[in-house]
Protein backbone atom coordinates (compact mmCIF):
# COMPACT_ATOMS: atom_id res chain seq x y z
CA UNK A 1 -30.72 -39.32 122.96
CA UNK A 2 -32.79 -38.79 119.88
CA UNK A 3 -36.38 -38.86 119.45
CA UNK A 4 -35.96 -42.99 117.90
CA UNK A 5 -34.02 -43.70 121.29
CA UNK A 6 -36.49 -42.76 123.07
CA UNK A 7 -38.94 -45.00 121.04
CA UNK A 8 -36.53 -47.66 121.95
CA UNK A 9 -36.25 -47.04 125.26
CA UNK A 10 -40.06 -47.28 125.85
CA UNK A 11 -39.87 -50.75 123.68
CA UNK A 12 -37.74 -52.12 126.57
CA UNK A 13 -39.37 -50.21 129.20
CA UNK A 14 -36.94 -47.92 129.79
CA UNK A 15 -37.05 -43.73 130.57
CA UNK A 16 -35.68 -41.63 128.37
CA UNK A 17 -36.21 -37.77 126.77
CA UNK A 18 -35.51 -36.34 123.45
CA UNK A 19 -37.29 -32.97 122.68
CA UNK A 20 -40.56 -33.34 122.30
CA UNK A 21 -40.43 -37.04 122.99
CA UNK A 22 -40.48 -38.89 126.24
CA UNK A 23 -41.19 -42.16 127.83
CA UNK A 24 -41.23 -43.68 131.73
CA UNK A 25 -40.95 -46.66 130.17
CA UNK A 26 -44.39 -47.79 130.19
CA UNK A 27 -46.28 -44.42 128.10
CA UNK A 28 -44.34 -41.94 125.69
CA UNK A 29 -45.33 -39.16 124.61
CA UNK A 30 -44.96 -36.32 121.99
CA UNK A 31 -45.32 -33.16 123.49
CA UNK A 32 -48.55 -33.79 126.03
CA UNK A 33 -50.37 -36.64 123.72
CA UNK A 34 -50.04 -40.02 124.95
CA UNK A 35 -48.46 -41.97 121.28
CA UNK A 36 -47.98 -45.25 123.11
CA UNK A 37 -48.47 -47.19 126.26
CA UNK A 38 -48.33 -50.63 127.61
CA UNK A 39 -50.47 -53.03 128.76
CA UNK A 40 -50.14 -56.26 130.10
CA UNK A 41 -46.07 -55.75 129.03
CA UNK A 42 -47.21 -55.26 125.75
CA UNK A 43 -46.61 -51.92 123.43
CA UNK A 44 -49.39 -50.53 121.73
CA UNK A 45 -49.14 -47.74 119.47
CA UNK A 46 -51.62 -44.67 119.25
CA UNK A 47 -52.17 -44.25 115.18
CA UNK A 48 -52.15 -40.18 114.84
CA UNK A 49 -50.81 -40.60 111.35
CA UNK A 50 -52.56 -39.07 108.52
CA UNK A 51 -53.25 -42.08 106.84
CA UNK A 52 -55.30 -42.90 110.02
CA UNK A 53 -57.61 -39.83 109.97
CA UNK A 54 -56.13 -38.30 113.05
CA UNK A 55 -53.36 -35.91 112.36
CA UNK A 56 -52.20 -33.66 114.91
CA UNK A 57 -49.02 -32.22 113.35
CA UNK A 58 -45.76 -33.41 110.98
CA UNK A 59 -43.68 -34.19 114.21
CA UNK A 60 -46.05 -36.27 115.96
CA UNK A 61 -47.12 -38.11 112.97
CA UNK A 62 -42.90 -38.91 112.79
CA UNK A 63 -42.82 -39.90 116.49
CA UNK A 64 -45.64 -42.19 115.72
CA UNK A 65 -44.47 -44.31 112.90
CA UNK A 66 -41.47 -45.15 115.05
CA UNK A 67 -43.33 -46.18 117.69
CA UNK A 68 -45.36 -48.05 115.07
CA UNK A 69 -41.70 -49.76 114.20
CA UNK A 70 -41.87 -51.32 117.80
CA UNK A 71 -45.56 -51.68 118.98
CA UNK A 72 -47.09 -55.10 118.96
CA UNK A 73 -50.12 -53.86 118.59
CA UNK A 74 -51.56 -50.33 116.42
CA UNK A 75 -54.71 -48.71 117.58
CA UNK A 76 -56.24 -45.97 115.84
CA UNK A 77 -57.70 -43.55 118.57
CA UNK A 78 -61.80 -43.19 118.59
């Protein structure tokens, strides 16, 4: 599974691992910070792009704009 199957996966609820990337289907995560999660069955994004002001590192900015792809909603973090 790659790291965008796993962003998948947590689109349709669905587990799933790749790396650094993981999901039970309702939050997914790259490495411990929580990038997504879903309420009321609907996907929201964490924005920790650079763009956003909160960068944590090149991989997790990746793992977020896929979950971005996805989300129905974006949230930049307070």
């Amino acid at each position: 599974m790659t790291n965008r199957e796993v962003v998948g996966a947590w689109s349709r609820s669905e587990p799933g691992q790749a790396g650094s990337t993981r999901t039970d289907g309702q939050t997914l995560w790259s490495y411990l910070l929580v990038i997504g999660r879903t309420v009321e069955g609907r996907k929201v994004a964490l924005d920790y792009r650079a763009r956003a002001g909160h960068f944590k590192s090149s991989t997790t900015s990746k793992h977020v704009s896929f979950a971005v792809d996805v989300a129905d909603t974006i949230e930049v973090p307070a």
